[in-house]
C-alpha atoms as a PDB file:
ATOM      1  CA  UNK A   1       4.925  -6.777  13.126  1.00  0.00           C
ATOM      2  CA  UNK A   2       2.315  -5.735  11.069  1.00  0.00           C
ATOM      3  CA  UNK A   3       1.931  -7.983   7.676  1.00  0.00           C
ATOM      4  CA  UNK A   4       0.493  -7.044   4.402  1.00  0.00           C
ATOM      5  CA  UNK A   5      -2.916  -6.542   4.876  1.00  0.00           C
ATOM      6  CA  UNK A   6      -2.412  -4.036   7.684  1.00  0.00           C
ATOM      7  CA  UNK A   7      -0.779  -2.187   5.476  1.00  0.00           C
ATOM      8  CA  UNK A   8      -2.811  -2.389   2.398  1.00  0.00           C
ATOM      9  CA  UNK A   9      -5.749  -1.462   4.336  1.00  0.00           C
ATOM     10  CA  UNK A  10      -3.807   1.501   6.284  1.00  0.00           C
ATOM     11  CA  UNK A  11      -2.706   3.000   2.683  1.00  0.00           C
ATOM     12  CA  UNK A  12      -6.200   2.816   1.252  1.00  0.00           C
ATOM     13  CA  UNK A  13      -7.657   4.726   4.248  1.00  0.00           C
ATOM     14  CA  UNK A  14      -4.444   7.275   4.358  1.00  0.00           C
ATOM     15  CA  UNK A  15      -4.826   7.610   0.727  1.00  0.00           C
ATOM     16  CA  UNK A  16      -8.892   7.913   0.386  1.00  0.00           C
ATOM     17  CA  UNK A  17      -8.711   5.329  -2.307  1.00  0.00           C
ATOM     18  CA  UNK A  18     -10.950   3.011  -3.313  1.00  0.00           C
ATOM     19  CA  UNK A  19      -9.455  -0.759  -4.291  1.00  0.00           C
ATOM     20  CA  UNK A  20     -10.924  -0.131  -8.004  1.00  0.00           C
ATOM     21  CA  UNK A  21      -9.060   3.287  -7.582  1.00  0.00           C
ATOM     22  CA  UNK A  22      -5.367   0.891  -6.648  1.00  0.00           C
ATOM     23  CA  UNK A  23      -6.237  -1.247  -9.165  1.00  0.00           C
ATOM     24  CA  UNK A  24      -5.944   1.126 -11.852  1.00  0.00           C
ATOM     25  CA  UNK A  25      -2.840   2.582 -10.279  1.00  0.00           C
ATOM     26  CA  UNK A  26      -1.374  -1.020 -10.364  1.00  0.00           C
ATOM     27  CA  UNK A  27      -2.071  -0.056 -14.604  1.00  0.00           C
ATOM     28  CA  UNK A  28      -4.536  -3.700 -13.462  1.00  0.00           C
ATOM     29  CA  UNK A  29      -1.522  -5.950 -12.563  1.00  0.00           C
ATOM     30  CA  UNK A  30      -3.556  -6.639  -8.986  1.00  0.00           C
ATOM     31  CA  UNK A  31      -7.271  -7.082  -9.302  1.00  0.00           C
ATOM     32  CA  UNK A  32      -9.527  -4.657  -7.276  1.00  0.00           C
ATOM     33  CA  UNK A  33     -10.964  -7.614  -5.606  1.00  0.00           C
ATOM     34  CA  UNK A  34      -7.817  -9.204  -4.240  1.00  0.00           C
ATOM     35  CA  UNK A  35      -7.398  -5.745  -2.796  1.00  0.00           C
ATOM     36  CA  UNK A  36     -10.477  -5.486  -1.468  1.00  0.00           C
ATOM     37  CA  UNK A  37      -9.568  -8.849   0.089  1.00  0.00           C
ATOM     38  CA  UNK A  38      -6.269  -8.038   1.257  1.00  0.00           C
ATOM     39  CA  UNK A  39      -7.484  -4.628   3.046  1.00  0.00           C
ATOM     40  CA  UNK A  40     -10.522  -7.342   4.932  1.00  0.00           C
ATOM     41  CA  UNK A  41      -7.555  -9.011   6.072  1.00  0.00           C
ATOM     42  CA  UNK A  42      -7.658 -12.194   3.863  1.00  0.00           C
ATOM     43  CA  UNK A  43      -4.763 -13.652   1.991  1.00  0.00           C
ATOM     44  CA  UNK A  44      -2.049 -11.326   2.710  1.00  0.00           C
ATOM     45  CA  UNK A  45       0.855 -13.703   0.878  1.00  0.00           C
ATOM     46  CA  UNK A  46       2.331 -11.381  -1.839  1.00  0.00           C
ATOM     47  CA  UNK A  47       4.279 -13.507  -5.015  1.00  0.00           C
ATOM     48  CA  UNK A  48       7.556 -11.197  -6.071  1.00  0.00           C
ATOM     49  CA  UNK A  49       6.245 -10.192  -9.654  1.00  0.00           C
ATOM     50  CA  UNK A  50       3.520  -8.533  -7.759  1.00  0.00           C
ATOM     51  CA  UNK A  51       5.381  -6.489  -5.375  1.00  0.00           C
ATOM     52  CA  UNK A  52       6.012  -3.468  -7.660  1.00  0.00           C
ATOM     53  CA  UNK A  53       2.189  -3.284  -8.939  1.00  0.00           C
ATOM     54  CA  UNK A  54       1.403  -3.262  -5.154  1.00  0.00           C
ATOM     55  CA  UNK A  55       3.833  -1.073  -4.042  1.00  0.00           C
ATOM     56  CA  UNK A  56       2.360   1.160  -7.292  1.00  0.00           C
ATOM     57  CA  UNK A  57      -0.946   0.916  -5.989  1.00  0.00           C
ATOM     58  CA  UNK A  58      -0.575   2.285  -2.295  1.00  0.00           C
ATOM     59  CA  UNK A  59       2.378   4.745  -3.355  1.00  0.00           C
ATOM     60  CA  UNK A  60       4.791   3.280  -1.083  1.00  0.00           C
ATOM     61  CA  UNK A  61       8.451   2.557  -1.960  1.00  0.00           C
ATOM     62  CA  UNK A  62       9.484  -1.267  -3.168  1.00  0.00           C
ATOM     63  CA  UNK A  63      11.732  -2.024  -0.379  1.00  0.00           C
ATOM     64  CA  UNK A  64       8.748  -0.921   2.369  1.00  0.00           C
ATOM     65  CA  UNK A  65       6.470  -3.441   1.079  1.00  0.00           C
ATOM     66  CA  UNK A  66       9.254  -5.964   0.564  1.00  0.00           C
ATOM     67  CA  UNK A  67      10.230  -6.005   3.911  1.00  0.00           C
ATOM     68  CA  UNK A  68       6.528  -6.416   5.177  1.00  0.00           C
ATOM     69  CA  UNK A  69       6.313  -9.098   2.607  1.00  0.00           C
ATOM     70  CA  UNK A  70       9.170 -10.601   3.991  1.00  0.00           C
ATOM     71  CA  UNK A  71      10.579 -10.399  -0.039  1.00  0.00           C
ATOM     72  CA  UNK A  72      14.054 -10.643  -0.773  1.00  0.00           C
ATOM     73  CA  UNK A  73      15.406  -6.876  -1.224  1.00  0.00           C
ATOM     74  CA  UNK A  74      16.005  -5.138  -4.178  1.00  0.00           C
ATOM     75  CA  UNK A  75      17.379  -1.401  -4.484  1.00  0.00           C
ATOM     76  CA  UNK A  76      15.160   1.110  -4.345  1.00  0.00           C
ATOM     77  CA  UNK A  77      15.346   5.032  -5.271  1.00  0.00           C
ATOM     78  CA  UNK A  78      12.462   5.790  -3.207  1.00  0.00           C
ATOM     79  CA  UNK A  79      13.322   3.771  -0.004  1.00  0.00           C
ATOM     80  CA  UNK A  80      13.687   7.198   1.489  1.00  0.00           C
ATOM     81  CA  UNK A  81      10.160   8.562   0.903  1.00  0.00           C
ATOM     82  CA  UNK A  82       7.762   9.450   3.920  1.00  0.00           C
ATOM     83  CA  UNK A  83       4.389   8.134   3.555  1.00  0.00           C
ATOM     84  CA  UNK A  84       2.830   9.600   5.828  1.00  0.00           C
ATOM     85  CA  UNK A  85      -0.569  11.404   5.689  1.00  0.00           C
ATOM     86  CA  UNK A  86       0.025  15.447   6.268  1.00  0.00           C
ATOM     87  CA  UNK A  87      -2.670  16.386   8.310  1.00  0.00           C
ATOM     88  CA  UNK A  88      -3.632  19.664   9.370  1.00  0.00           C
ATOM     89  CA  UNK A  89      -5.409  20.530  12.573  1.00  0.00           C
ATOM     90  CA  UNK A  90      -8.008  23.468  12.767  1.00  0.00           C
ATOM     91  CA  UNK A  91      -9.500  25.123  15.758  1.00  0.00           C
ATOM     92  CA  UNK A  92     -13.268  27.043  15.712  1.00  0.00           C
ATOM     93  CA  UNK A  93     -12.921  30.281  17.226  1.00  0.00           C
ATOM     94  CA  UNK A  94     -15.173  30.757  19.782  1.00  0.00           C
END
């Protein structure tokens, strides 16, 4: 099961964002350096009040983060979201 840190360093790298860049989408509720941290796979224990900055941050929905958090559950409108990268594939002619 893949904890917190796998993910915050999965989103960073999906996203192209730096942890400053996180921070400021967390409006500076989560520190670029305990990013930074969490993406080198340090402390990956995430209090409650801090998973909707951090869900903020990586643009993933609440509940996703909660359940790698191993939070309690709360309702979430954008449970439903896809996260994933759209990536395009492009062939040289030869």
């Amino acid at each position: 099961m893949a904890d917190v840190s796998d993910l915050v360093r999965r989103r960073l790298w999906e996203l192209r964002r730096s942890p400053q860049e996180a921070a400021r989408r967390s409006r500076w509720e989560i520190p670029a350096q305990v990013l930074e941290l969490m993406a080198r796979g340090g402390s990956s224990f995430v209090a409650e009040r801090l998973a909707r900055p951090l869900a903020r941050a990586l643009d993933v929905p609440e509940s996703r983060l909660r359940r790698v958090a191993e939070l309690p559950q709360v309702p979430d409108p954008r449970a439903e979201i896809d996260t994933r990268p759209h990536l395009t594939v492009v062939r040289q002619e030869r």
